[in-house]
Protein backbone atom coordinates (compact mmCIF):
# COMPACT_ATOMS: atom_id res chain seq x y z
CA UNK A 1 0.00 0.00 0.00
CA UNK A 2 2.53 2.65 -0.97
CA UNK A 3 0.55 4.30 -4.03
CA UNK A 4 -3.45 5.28 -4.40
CA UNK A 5 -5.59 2.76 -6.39
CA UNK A 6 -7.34 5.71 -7.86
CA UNK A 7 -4.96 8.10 -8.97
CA UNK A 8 -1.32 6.80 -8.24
CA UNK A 9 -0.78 9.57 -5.75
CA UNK A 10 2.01 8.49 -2.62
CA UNK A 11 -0.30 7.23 0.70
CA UNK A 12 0.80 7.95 4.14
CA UNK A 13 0.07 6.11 7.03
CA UNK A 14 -2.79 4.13 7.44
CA UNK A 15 -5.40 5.66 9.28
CA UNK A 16 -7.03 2.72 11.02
CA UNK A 17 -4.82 -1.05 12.04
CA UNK A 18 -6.42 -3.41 13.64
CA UNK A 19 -4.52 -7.04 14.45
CA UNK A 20 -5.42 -10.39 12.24
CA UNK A 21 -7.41 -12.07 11.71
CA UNK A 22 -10.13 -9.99 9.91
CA UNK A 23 -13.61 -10.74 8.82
CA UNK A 24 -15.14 -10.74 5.46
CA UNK A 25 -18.38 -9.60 3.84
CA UNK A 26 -19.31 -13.05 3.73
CA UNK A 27 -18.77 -13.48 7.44
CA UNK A 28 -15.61 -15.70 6.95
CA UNK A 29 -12.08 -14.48 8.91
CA UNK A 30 -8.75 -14.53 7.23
CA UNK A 31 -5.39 -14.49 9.02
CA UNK A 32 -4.45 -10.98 7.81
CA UNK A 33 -4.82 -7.51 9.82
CA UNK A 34 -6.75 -4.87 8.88
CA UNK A 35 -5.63 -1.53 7.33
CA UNK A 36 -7.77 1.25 6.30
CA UNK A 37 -5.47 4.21 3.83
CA UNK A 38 -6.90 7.93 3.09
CA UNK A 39 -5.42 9.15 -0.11
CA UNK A 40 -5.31 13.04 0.24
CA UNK A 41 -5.13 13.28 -3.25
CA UNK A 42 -8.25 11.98 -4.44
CA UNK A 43 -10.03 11.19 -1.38
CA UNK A 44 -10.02 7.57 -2.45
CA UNK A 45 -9.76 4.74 0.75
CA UNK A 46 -8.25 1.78 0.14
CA UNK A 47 -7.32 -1.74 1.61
CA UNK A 48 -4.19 -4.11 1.01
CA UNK A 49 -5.23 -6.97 -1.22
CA UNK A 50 -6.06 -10.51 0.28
CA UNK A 51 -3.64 -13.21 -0.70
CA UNK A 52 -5.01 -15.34 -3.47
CA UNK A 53 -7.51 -13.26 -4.46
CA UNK A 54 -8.32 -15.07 -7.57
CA UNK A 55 -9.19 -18.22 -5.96
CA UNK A 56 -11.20 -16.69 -3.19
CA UNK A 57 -13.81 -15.28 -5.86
CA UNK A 58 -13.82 -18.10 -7.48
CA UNK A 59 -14.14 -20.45 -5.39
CA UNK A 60 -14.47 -19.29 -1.60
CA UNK A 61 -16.82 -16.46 -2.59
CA UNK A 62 -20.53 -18.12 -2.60
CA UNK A 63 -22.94 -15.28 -2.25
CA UNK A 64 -26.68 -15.91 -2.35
CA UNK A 65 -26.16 -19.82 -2.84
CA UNK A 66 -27.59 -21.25 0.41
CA UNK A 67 -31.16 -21.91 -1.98
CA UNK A 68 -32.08 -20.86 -5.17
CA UNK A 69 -34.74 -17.76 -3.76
CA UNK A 70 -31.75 -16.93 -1.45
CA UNK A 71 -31.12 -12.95 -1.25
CA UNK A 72 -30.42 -10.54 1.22
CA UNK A 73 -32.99 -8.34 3.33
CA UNK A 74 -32.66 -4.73 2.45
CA UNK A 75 -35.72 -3.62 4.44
CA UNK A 76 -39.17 -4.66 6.33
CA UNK A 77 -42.08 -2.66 5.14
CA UNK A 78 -44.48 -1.13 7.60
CA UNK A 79 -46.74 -3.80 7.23
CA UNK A 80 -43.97 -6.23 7.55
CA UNK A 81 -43.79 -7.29 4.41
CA UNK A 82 -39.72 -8.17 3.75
CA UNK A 83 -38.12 -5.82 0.55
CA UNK A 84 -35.28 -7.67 -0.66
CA UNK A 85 -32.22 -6.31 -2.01
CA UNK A 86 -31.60 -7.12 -5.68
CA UNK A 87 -35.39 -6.22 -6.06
CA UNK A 88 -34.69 -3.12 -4.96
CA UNK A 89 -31.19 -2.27 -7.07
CA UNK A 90 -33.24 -3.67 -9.79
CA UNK A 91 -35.94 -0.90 -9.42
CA UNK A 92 -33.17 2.06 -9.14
CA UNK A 93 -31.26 0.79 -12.18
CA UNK A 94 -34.15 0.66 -14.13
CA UNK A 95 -34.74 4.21 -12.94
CA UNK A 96 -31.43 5.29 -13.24
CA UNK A 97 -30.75 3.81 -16.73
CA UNK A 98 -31.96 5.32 -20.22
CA UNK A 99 -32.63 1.51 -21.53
CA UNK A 100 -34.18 1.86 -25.37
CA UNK A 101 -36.53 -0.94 -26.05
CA UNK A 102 -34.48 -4.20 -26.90
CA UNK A 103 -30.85 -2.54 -25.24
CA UNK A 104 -28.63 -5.21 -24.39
CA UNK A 105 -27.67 -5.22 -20.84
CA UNK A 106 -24.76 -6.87 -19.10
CA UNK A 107 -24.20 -7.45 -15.83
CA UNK A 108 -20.79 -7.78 -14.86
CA UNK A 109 -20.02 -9.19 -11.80
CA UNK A 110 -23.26 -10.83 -11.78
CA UNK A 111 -22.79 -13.61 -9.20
CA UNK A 112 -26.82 -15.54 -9.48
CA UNK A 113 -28.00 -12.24 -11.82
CA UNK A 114 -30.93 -11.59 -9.48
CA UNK A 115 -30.49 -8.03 -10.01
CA UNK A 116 -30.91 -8.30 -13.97
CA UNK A 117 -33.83 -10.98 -13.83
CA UNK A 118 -36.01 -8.88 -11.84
CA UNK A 119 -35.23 -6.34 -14.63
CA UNK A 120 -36.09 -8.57 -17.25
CA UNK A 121 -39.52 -9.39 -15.73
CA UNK A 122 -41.02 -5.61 -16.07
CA UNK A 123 -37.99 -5.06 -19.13
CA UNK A 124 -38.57 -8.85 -21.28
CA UNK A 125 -37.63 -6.84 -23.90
CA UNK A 126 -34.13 -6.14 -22.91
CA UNK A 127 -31.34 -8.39 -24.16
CA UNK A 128 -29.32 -10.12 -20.86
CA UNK A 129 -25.83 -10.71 -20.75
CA UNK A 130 -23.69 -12.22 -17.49
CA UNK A 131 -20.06 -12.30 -17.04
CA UNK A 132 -18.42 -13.73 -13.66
CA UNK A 133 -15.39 -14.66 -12.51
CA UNK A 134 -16.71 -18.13 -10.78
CA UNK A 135 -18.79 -20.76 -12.57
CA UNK A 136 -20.66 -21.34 -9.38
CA UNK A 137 -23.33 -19.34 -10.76
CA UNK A 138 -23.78 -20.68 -14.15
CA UNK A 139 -26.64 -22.58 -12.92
CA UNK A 140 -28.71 -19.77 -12.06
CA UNK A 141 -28.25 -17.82 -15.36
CA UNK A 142 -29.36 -21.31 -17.61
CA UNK A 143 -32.52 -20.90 -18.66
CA UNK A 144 -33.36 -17.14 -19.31
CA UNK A 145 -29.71 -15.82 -20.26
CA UNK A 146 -28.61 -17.27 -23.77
CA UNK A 147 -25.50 -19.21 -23.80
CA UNK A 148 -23.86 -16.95 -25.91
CA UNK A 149 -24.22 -14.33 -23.82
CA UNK A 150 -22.32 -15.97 -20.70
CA UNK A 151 -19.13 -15.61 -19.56
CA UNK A 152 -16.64 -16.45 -17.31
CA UNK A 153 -13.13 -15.82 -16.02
CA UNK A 154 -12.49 -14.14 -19.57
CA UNK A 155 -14.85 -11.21 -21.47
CA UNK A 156 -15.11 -12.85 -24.84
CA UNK A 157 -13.43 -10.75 -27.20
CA UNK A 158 -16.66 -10.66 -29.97
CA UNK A 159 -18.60 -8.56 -26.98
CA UNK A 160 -16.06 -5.30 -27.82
CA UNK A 161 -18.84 -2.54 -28.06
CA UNK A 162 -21.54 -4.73 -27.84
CA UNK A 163 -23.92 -3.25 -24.85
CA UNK A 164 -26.22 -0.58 -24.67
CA UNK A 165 -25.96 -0.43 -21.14
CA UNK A 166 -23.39 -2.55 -18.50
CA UNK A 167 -24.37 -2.59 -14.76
CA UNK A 168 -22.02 -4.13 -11.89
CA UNK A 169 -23.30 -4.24 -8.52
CA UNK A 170 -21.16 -4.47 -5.36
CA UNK A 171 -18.09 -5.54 -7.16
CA UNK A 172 -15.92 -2.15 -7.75
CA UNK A 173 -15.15 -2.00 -4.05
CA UNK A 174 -13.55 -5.88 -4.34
CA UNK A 175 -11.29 -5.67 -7.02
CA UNK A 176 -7.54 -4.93 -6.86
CA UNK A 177 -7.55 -2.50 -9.81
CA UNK A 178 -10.52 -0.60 -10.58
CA UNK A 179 -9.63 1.97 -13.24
CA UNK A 180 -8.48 -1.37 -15.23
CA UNK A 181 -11.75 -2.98 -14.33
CA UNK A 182 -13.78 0.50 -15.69
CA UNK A 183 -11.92 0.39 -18.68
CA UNK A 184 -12.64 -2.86 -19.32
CA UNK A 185 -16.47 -1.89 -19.28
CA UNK A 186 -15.71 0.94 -21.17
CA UNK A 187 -14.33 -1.49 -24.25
CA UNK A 188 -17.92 -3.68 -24.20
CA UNK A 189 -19.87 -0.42 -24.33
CA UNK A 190 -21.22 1.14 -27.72
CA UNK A 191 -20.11 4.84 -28.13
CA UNK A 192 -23.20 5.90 -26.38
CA UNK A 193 -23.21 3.15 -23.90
CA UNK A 194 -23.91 4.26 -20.36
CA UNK A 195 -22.48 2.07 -17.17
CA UNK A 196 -23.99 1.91 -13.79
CA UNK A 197 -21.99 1.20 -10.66
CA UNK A 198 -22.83 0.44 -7.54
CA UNK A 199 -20.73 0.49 -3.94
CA UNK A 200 -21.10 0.91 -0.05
CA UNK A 201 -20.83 4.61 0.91
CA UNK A 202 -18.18 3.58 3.95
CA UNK A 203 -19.38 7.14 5.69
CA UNK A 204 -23.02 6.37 6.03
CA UNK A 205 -22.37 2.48 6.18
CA UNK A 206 -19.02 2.48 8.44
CA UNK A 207 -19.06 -0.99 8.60
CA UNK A 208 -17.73 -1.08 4.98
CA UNK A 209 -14.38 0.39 6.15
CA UNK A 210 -13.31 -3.16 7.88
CA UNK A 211 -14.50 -5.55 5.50
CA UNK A 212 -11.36 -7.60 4.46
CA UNK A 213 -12.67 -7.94 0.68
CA UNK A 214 -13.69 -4.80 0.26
CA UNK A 215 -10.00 -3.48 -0.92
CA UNK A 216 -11.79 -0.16 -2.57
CA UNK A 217 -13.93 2.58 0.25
CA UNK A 218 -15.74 5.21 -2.38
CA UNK A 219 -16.92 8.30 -1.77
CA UNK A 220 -18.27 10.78 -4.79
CA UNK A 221 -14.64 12.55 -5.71
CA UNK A 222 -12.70 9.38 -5.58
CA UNK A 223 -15.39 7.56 -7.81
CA UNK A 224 -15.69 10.35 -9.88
CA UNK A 225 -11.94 10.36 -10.38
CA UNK A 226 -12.01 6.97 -10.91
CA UNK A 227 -14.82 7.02 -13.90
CA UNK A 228 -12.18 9.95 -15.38
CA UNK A 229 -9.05 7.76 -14.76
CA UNK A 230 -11.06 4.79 -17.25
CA UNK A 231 -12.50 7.57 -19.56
CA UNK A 232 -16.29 8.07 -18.39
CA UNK A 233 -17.66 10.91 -17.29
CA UNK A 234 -20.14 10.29 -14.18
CA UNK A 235 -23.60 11.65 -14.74
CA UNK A 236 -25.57 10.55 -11.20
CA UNK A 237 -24.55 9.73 -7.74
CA UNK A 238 -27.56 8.91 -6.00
CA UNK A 239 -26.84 8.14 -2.14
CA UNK A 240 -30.09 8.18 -1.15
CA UNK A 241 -32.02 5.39 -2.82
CA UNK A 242 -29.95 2.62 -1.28
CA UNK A 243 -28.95 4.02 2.01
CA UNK A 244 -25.57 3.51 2.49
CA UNK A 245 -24.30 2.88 -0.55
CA UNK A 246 -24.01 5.06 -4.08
CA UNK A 247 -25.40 4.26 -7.55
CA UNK A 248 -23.60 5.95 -10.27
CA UNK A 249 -24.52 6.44 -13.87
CA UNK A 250 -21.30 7.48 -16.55
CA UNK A 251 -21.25 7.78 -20.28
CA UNK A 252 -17.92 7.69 -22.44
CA UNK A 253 -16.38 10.84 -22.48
CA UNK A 254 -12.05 10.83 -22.60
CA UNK A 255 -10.47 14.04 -21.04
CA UNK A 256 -13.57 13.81 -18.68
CA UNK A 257 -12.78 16.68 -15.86
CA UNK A 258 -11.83 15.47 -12.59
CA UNK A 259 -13.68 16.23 -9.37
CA UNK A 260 -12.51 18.47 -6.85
CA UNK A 261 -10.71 16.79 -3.31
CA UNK A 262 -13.10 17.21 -0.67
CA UNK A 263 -10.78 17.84 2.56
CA UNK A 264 -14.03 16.76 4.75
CA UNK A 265 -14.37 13.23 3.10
CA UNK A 266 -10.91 12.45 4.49
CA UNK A 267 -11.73 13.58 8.10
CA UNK A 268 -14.95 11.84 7.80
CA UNK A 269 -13.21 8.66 6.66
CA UNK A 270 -10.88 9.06 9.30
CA UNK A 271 -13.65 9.21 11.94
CA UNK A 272 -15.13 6.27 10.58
CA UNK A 273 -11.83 4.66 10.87
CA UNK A 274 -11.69 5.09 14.67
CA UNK A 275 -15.57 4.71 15.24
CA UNK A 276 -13.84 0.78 14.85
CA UNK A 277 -11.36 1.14 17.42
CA UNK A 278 -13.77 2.72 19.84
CA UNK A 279 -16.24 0.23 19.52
CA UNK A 280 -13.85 -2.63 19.70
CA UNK A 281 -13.00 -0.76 23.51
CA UNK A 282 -16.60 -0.94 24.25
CA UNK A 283 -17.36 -4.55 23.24
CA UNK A 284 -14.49 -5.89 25.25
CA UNK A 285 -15.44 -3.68 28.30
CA UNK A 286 -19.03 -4.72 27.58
CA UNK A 287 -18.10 -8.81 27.50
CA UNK A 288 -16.05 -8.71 30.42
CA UNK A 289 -19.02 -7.10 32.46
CA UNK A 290 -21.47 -9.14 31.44
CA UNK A 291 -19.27 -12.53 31.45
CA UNK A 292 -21.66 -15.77 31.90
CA UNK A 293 -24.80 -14.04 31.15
CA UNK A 294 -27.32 -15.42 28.39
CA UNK A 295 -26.92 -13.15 24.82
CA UNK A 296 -27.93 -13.33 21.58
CA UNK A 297 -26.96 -10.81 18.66
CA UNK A 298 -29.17 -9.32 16.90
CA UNK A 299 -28.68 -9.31 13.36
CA UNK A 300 -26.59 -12.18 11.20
CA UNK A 301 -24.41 -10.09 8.74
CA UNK A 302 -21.46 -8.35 8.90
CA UNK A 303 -22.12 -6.26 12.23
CA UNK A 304 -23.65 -9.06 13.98
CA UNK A 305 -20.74 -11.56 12.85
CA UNK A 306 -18.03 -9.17 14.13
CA UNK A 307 -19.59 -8.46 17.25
CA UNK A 308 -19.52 -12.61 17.94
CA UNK A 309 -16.10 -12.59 16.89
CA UNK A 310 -15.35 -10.26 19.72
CA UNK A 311 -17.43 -11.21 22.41
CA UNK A 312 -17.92 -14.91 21.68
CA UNK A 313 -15.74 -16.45 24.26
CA UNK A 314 -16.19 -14.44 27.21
CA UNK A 315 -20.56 -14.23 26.31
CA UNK A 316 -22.50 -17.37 26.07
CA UNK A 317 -24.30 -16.07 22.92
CA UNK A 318 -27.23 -18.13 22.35
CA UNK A 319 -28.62 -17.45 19.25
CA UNK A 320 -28.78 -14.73 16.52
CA UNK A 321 -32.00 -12.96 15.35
CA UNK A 322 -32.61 -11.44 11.72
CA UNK A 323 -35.80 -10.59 10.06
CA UNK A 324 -34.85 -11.93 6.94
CA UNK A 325 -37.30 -15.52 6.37
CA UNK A 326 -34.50 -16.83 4.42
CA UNK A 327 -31.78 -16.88 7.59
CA UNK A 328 -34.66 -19.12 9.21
CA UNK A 329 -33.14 -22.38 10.54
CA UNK A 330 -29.90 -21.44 8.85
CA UNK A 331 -26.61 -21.11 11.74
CA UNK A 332 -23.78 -18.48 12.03
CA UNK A 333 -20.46 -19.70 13.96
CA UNK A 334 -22.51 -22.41 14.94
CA UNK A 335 -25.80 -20.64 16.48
CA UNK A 336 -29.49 -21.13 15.23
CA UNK A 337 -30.63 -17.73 13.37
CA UNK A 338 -34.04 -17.64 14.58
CA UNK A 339 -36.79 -14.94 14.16
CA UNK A 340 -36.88 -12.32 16.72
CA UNK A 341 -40.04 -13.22 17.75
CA UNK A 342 -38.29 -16.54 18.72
CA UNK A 343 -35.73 -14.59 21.42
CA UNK A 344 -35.74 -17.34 24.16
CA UNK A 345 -36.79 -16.04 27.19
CA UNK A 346 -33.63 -16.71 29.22
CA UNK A 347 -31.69 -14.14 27.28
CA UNK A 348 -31.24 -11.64 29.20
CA UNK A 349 -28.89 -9.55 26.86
CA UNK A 350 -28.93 -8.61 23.23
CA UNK A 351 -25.71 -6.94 21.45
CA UNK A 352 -27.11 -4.31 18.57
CA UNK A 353 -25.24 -5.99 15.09
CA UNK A 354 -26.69 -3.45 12.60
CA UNK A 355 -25.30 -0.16 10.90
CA UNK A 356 -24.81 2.09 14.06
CA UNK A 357 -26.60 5.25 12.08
CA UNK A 358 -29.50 3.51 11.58
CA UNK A 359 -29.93 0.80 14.56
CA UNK A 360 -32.05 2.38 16.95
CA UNK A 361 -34.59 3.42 14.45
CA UNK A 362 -34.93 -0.07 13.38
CA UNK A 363 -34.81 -1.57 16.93
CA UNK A 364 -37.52 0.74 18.08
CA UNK A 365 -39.41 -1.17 15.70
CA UNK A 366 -38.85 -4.41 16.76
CA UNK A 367 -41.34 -5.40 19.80
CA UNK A 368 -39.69 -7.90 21.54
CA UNK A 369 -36.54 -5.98 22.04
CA UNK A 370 -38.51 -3.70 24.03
CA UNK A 371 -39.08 -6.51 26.36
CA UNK A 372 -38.75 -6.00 30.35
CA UNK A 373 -35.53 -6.32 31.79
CA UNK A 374 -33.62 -6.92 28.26
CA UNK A 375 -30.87 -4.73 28.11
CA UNK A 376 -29.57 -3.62 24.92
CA UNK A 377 -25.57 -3.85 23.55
CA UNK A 378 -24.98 -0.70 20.58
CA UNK A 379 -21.66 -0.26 19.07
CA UNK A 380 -21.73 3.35 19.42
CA UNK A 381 -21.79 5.55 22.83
């Protein structure tokens, strides 16, 4: 980590360190630390790689594979109705896109394609395309995505300037090089083609900033810079529609201007950086007070998996709870993931594992957390 991913610029010291191992966004550790690097240049933050990168895509990298409807909550209606996530990205790229009738689409970085099928069911008259670097998904994409527009490992050299339109979701922020990996997108597009990206805003989500795979924390300069460094120019950055994470548009454009360094982003990113090191204080002194009572965790992703990793052995933890139907009778480190309706009544203790900017407004929600006598773990103050 000696030089900016972005824009090449010198880094300094890293602005967060934390000792191996660290966890993944697929709730996995590895046996490397963690380093978080602010390039005052560009505003871009940036990870060290993992080691064998190649072969933990493409083969230790299962996302959404546990059943074939598997996805990932990304909210509970009022009525409690469960909105899941590539439904929703599907609804903003539609939005965000200019797709004529009959555009061919790709979706790079597809993983299972979710995303792009839920497209194709209010859009059957767009053209699908998938390119991955695993075959574990090939099965999901047989069916509705012709065979000659799949991929794998390699971009087939016959899709140069192919698509209307190429979409990758929650990739840019995993890959080791990601002006290369724009400007490979930027080769498959037609002169008009437009690109949509999407990655975790590591300010509003701050768990982003510790994720061992996510080697790439965006903001809007550094991704703007970015798009310039591959030849786009960026069009939209919505941060709102998917809280916690940005959705960018970008058409072609070489000599596109590049955006102005935002000396806030960097203090923000540095504050997000120790948020980690302050909460890691608090869950130790938190576990060694409450040593030998009965906990579970609410929520069982990232948040929730971390917090186990740090107070697992000093906590009985019990169980974890998630809203999302398809966790039901599925296990994390070896716990049930149950309902939180299903909280057994000897827990006395739950630790908070969701974003800390948006976990009490979601608890507040959830009756039996407001139970008698049950007394709450956050990650912040």
């Amino acid at each position: 980590m000696t030089c900016c991913r972005v824009c090449g610029a010198p880094l300094g010291a890293p602005a967060y360190e934390a000792q191996a191992p660290s966890m993944t966004s697929i709730m996995t550790l590895v046996s490397v630390p963690t380093q978080v690097f602010v390039c005052e240049t560009c505003n871009h933050v940036q990870s060290p790689d993992l080691p064998d990168i190649k072969a933990f895509y493409d083969t230790g990298y299962r996302i959404s594979l546990a059943s074939e409807n598997h996805d990932q909550l990304f909210a509970v209606a009022p009525d409690g109705t469960p909105i899941y996530r590539t439904e929703h990205q599907a609804n903003i790229a539609l939005r965000l896109l200019n797709l004529p009738e009959g555009a061919s689409l790709l979706d790079y970085g597809a993983a299972k394609a979710t995303t792009l099928r839920h497209m194709m069911r209010s859009r059957p008259d767009l053209k699908p395309a998938v390119f991955d670097v695993s075959t574990d998904y090939t099965a999901a994409w047989e069916g509705w995505v012709p065979e000659d527009a799949q991929a794998t490992y390699d971009v087939p050299d016959e899709w140069a300037g192919r698509f209307d339109a190429v979409m990758s979701h929650f990739v840019l922020e995993h890959v080791a090089d990601p002006v290369p990996f724009l400007k490979v997108i930027h080769g498959l597009l037609k002169p008009d083609g437009q690109v949509l990206i999407s990655v975790p805003d590591s300010i509003a989500n701050p768990g982003d900033m510790i994720v061992a795979d996510h080697l790439n924390h965006f903001n809007v300069p550094s991704l703007s810079r970015a798009f310039a460094e591959a030849g786009f120019a960026m069009d939209v950055c919505d941060a709102s529609s998917f809280p916690g994470a940005f959705f960018a548009t970008a058409r072609k454009a070489d000599g596109a201007a590049k955006a102005k360094v935002d000396a806030g982003i960097a203090t923000l990113a540095s504050e997000a950086c120790g948020f980690w090191t302050d909460a890691a204080k608090r869950l130790d002194a938190a576990a060694g007070d409450l040593a030998g009572r009965r906990a579970a965790i609410y929520g069982a992703g990232f948040y929730g998996a971390w917090i186990a990793s740090r107070v697992g052995e000093k906590v009985s933890v019990a169980t974890f709870l998630d809203q999302n139907p398809n966790l039901k009778g599925s296990s994390m480190f070896d716990r049930p993931v149950v309902p939180p309706a299903d909280l057994p009544d000897e827990v006395d203790v739950v630790f908070v594992g969701l974003n800390p900017k948006k976990a009490r407004a979601i608890v507040a929600q959830v009756p039996v957390l407001q139970r008698d006598g049950l007394e709450l773990v956050w990650l912040d103050a």
